[in-house]
C-alpha atoms as a PDB file:
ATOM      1  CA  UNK A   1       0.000   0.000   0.000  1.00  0.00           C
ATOM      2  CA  UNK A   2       2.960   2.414   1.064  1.00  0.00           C
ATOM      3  CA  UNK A   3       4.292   1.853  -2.338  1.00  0.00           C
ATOM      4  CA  UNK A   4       1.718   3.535  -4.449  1.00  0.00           C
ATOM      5  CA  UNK A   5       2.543   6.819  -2.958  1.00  0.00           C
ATOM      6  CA  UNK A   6       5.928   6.582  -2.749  1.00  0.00           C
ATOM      7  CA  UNK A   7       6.241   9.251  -6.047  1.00  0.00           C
ATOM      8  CA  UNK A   8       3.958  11.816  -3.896  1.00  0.00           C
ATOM      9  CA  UNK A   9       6.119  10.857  -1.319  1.00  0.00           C
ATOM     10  CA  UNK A  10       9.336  11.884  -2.852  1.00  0.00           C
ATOM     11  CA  UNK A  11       8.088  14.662  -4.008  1.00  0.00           C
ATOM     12  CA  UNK A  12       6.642  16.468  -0.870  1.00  0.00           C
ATOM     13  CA  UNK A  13       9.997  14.892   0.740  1.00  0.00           C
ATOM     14  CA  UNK A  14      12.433  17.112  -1.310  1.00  0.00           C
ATOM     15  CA  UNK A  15      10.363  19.969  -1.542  1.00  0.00           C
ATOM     16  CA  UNK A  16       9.650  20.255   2.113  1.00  0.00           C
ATOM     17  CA  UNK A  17      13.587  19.648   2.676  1.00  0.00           C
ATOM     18  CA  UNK A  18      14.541  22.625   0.397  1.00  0.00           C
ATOM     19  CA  UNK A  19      12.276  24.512   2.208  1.00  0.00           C
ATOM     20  CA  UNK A  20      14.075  23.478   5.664  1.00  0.00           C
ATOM     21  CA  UNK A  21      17.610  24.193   4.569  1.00  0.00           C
ATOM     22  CA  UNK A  22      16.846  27.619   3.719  1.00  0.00           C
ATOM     23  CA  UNK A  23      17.402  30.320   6.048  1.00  0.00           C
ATOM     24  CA  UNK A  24      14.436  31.817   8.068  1.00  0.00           C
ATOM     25  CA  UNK A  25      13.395  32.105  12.110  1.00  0.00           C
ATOM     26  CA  UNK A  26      13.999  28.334  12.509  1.00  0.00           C
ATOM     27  CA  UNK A  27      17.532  28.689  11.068  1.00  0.00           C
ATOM     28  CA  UNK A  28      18.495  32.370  13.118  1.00  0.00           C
ATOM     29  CA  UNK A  29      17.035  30.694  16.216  1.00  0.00           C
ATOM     30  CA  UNK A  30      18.458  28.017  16.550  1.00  0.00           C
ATOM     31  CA  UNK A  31      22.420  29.711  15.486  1.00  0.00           C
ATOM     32  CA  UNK A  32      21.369  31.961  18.422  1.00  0.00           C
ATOM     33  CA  UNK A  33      20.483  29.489  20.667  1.00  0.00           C
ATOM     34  CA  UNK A  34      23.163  27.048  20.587  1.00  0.00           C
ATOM     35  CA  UNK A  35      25.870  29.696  20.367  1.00  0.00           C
ATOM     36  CA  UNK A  36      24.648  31.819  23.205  1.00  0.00           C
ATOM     37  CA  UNK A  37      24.109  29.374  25.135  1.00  0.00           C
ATOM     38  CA  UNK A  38      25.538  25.934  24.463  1.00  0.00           C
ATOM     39  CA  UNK A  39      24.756  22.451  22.799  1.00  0.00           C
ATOM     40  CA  UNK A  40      22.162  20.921  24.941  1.00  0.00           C
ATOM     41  CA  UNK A  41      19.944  24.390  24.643  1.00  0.00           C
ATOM     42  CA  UNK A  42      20.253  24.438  20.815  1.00  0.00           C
ATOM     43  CA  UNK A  43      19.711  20.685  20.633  1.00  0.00           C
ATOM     44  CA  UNK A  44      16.130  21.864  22.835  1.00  0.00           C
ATOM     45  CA  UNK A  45      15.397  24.445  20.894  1.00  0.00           C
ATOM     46  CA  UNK A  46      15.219  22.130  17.404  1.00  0.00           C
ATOM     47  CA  UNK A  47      13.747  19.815  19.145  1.00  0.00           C
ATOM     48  CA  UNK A  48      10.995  22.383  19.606  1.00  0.00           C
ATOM     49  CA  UNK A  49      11.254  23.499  16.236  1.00  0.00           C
ATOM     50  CA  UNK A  50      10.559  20.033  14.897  1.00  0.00           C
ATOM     51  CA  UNK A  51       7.777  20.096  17.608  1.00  0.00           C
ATOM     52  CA  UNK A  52       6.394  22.663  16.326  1.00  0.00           C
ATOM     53  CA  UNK A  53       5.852  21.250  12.739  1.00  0.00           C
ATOM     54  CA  UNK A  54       2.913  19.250  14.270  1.00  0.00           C
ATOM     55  CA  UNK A  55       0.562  22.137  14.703  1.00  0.00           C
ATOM     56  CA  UNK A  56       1.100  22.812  11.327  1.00  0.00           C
ATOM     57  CA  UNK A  57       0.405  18.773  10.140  1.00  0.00           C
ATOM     58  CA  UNK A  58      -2.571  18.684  12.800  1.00  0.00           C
ATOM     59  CA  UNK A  59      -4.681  21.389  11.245  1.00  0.00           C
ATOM     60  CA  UNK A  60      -3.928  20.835   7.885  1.00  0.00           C
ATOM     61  CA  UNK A  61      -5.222  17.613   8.473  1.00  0.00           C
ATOM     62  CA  UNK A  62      -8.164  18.537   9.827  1.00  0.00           C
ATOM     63  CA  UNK A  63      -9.126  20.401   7.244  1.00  0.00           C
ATOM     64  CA  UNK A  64      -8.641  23.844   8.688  1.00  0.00           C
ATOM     65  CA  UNK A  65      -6.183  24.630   5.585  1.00  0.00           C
ATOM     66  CA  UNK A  66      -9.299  24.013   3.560  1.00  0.00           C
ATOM     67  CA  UNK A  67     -11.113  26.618   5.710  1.00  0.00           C
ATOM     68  CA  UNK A  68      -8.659  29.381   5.381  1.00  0.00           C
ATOM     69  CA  UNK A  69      -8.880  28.947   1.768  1.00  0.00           C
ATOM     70  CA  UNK A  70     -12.381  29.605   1.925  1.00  0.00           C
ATOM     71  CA  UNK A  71     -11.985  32.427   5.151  1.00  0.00           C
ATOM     72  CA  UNK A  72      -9.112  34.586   3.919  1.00  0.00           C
ATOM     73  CA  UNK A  73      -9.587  37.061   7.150  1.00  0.00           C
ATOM     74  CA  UNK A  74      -8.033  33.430   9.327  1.00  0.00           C
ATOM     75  CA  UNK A  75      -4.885  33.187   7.239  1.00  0.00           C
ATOM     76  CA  UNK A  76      -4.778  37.133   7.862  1.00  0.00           C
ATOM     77  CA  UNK A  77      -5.320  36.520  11.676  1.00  0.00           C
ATOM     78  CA  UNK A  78      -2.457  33.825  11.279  1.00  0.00           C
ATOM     79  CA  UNK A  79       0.046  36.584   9.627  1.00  0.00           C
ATOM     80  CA  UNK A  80      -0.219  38.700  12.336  1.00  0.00           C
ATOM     81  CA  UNK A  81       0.288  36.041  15.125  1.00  0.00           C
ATOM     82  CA  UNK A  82       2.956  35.010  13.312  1.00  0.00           C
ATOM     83  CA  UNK A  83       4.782  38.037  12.319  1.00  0.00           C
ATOM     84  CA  UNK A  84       4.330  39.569  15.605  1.00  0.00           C
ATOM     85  CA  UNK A  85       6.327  37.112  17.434  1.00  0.00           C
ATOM     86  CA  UNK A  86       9.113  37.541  14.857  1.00  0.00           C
ATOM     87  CA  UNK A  87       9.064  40.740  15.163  1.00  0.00           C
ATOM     88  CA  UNK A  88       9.571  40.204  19.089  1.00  0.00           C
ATOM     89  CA  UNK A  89      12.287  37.701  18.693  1.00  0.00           C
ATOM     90  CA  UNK A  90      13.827  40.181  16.468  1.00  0.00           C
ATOM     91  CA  UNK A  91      13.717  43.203  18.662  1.00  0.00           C
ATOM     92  CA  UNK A  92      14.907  40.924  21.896  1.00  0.00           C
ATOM     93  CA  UNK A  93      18.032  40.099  19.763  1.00  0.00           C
ATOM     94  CA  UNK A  94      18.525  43.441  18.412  1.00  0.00           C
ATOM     95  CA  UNK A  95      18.585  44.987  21.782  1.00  0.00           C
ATOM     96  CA  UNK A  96      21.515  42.785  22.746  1.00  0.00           C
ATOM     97  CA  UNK A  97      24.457  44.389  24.616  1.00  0.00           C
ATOM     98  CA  UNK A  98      28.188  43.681  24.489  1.00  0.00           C
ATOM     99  CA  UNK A  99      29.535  40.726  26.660  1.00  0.00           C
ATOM    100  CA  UNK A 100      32.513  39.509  28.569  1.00  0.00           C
ATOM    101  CA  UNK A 101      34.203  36.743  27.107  1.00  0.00           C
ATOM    102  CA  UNK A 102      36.183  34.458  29.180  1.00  0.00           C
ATOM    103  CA  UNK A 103      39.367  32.213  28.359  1.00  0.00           C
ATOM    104  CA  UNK A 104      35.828  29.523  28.312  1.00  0.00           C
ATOM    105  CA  UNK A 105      33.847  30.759  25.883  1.00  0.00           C
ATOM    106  CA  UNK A 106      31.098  31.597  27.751  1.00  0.00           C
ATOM    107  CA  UNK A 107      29.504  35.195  28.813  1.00  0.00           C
ATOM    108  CA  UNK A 108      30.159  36.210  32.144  1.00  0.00           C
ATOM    109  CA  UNK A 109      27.385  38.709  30.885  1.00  0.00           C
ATOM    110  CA  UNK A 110      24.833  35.836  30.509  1.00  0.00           C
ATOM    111  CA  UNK A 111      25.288  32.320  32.600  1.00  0.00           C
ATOM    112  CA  UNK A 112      23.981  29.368  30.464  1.00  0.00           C
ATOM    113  CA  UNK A 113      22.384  27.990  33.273  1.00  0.00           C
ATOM    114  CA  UNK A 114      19.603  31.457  32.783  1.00  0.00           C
ATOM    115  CA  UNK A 115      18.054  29.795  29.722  1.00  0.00           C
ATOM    116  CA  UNK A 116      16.200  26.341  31.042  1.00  0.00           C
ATOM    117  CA  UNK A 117      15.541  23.178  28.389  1.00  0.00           C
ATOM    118  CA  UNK A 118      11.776  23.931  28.589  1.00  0.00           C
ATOM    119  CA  UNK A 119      12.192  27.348  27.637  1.00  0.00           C
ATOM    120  CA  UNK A 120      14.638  26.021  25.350  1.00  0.00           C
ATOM    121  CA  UNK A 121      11.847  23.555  23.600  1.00  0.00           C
ATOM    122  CA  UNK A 122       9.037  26.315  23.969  1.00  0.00           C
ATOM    123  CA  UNK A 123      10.942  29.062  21.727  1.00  0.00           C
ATOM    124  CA  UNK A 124      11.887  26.724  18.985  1.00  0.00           C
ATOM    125  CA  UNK A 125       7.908  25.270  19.142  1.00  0.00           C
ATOM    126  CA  UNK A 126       7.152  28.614  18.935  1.00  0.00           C
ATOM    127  CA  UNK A 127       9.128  29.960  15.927  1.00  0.00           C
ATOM    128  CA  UNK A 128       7.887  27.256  14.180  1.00  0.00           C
ATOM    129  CA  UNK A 129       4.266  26.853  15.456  1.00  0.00           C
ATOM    130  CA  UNK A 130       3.537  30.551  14.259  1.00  0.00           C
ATOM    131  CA  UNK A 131       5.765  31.059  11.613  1.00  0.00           C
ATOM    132  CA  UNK A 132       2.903  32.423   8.654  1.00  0.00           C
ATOM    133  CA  UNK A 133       5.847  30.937   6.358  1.00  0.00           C
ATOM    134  CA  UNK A 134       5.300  27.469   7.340  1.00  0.00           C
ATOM    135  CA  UNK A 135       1.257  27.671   7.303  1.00  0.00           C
ATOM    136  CA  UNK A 136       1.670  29.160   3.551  1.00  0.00           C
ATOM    137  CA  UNK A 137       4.076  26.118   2.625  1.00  0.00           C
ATOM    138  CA  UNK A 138       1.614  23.553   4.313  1.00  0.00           C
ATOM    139  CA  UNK A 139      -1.432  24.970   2.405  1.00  0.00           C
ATOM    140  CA  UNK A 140      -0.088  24.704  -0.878  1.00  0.00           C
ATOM    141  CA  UNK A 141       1.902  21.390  -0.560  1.00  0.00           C
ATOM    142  CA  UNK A 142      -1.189  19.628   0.945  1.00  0.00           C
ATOM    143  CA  UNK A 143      -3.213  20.867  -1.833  1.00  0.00           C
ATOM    144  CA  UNK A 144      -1.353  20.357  -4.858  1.00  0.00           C
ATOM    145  CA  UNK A 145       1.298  17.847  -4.043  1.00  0.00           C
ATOM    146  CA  UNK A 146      -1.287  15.201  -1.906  1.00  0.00           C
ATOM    147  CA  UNK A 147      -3.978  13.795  -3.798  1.00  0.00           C
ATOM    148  CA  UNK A 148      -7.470  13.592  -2.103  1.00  0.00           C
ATOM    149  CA  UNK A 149      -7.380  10.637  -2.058  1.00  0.00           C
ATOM    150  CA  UNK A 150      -4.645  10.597  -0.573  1.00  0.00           C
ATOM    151  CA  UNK A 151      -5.792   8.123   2.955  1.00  0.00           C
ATOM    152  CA  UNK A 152      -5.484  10.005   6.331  1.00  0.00           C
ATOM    153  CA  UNK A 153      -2.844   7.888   7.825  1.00  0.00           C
ATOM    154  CA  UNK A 154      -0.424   8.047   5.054  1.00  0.00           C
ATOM    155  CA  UNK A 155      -1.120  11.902   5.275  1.00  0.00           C
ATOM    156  CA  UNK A 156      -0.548  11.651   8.715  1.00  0.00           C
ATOM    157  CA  UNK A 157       3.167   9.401   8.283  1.00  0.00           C
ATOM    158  CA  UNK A 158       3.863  12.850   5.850  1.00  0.00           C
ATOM    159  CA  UNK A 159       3.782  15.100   8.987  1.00  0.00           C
ATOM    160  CA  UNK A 160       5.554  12.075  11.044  1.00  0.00           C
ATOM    161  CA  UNK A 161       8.392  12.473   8.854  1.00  0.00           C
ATOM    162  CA  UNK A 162       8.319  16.341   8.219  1.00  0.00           C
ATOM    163  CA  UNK A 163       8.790  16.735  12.033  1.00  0.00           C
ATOM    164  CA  UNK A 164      11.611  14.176  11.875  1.00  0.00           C
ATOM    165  CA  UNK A 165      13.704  15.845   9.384  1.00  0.00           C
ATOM    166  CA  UNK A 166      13.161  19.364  10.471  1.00  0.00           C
ATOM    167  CA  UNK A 167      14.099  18.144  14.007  1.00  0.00           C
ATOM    168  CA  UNK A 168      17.207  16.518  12.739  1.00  0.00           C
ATOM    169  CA  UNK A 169      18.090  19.225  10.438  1.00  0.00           C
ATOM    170  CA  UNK A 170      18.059  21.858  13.334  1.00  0.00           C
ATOM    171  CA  UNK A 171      19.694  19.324  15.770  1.00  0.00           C
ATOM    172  CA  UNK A 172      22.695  18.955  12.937  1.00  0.00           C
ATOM    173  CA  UNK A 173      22.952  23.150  12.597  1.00  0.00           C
ATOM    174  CA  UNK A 174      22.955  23.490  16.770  1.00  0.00           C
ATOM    175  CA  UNK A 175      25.602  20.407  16.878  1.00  0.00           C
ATOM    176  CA  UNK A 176      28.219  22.563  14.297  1.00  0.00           C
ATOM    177  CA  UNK A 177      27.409  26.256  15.959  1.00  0.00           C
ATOM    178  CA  UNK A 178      27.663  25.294  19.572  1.00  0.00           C
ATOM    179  CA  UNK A 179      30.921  23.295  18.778  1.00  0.00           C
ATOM    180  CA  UNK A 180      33.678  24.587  21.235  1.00  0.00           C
ATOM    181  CA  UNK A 181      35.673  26.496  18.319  1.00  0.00           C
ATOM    182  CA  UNK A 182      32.837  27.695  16.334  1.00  0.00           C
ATOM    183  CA  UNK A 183      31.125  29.308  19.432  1.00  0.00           C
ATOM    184  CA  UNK A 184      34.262  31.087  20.445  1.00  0.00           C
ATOM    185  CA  UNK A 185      34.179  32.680  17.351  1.00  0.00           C
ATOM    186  CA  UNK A 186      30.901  33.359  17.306  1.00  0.00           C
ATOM    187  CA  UNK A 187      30.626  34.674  20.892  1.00  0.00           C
ATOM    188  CA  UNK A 188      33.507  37.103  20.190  1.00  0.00           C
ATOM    189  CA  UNK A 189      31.283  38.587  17.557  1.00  0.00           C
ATOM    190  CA  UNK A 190      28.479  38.766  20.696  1.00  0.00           C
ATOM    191  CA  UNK A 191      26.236  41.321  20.155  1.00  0.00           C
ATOM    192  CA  UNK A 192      26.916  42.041  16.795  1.00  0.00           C
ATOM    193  CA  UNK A 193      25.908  38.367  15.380  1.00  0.00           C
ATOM    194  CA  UNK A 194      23.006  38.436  17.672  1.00  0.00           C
ATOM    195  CA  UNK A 195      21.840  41.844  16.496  1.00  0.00           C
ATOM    196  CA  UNK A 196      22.337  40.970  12.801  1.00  0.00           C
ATOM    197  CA  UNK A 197      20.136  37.631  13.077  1.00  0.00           C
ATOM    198  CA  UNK A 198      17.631  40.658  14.865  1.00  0.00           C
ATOM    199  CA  UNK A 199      17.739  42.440  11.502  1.00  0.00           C
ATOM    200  CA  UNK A 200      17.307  39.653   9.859  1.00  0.00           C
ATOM    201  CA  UNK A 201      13.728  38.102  11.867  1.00  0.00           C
ATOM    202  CA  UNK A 202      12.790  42.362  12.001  1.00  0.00           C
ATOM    203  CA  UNK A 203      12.914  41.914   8.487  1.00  0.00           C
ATOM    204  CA  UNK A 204      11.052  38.647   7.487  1.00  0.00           C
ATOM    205  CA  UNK A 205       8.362  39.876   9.987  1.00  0.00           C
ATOM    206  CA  UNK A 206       8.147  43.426   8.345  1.00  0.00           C
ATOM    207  CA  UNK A 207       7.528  41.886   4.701  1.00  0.00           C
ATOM    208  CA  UNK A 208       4.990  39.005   6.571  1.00  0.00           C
ATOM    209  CA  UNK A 209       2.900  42.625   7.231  1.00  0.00           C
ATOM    210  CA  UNK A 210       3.400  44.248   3.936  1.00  0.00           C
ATOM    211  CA  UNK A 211       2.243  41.340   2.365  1.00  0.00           C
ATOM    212  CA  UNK A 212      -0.460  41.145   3.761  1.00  0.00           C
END
């Protein structure tokens, strides 16, 4: 049974993994994360980001993408959501201040231990979970690349694996950024990475709103 949609398969596998690689919130969060504060936090935070994919999976499959198609004003309510909280995790990172950094690598500015692995998991679900980019992508690859006909619980086994490979994606980028020479570097940069990936999110939020 698997094999006869192993060609839609394939197809909403590569597509959804171009979409991953490229840079966005998931991609600046995560770089943030893991070099501010350490492996295990970015590992959480793509974790959460991979999370976070479900939301999108779970009301796609309940048809709610159907329903924004036919209510425009809830994909607008779901732009703003989204792009607000951007824009907030932009402005947090652009308001960052120089730091001390020790022969360690870490801020004396900042402890790790301030940032918790639930808070960790919660802002990469978040990124992801209202991310208007992601809701966009789901809409039109559930409704051109899946077939009707398409049974539920292979649907379903679509959004299994989605999650999976953003997860691992996010969990490879935190692995290589919070690495012990790679974060040194980074950290000496300190507020001047973080308030770049600020620009960055500012931007993606501000053309979320103009878009709309």
């Amino acid at each position: 049974m698997l094999s006869n949609y192993l060609g839609e398969f394939l197809a909403l596998a590569t597509i959804h993994f171009l979409a991953v690689v490229a840079p966005g919130p998931d991609f600046a969060v995560t770089i943030r994360q893991s070099v501010r504060f350490g492996r295990v936090i970015g590992i959480c935070t793509a974790l959460g980001i991979g999370a976070g994919i479900s939301v999108h999976v779970l009301y796609t499959l309940l048809g709610v993408g159907a329903l924004m198609h036919t209510a425009p004003w809830l994909l607008t309510v779901a732009k703003v959501v989204g792009g607000a909280y951007i824009l907030y995790l932009g402005v947090s990172l652009l308001r960052s201040k120089p730091k001390t950094v020790p022969e360690g690598g870490h801020s004396a500015d900042e402890p790790v231990v301030e940032q918790t692995l639930l808070k960790a998991f919660t802002t990469g679900f978040l990124t992801n979970a209202t991310n208007p980019k992601a809701t966009l992508f789901f809409l039109a690859i559930f409704t051109t690349l899946i077939s009707a006909t398409t049974p539920l619980k292979i649907q379903a086994l679509y959004g299994i694996w989605m999650c999976f490979v953003n997860a691992l994606w996010f969990v490879i980028v935190a692995l290589f950024f919070s690495s012990a020479r790679v974060r040194v570097l980074f950290m000496r940069m300190g507020h001047w990475f973080e308030r770049t990936m600020g620009l960055i999110l500012i931007l993606f939020a501000g053309r979320l709103i103009l878009s709309m």
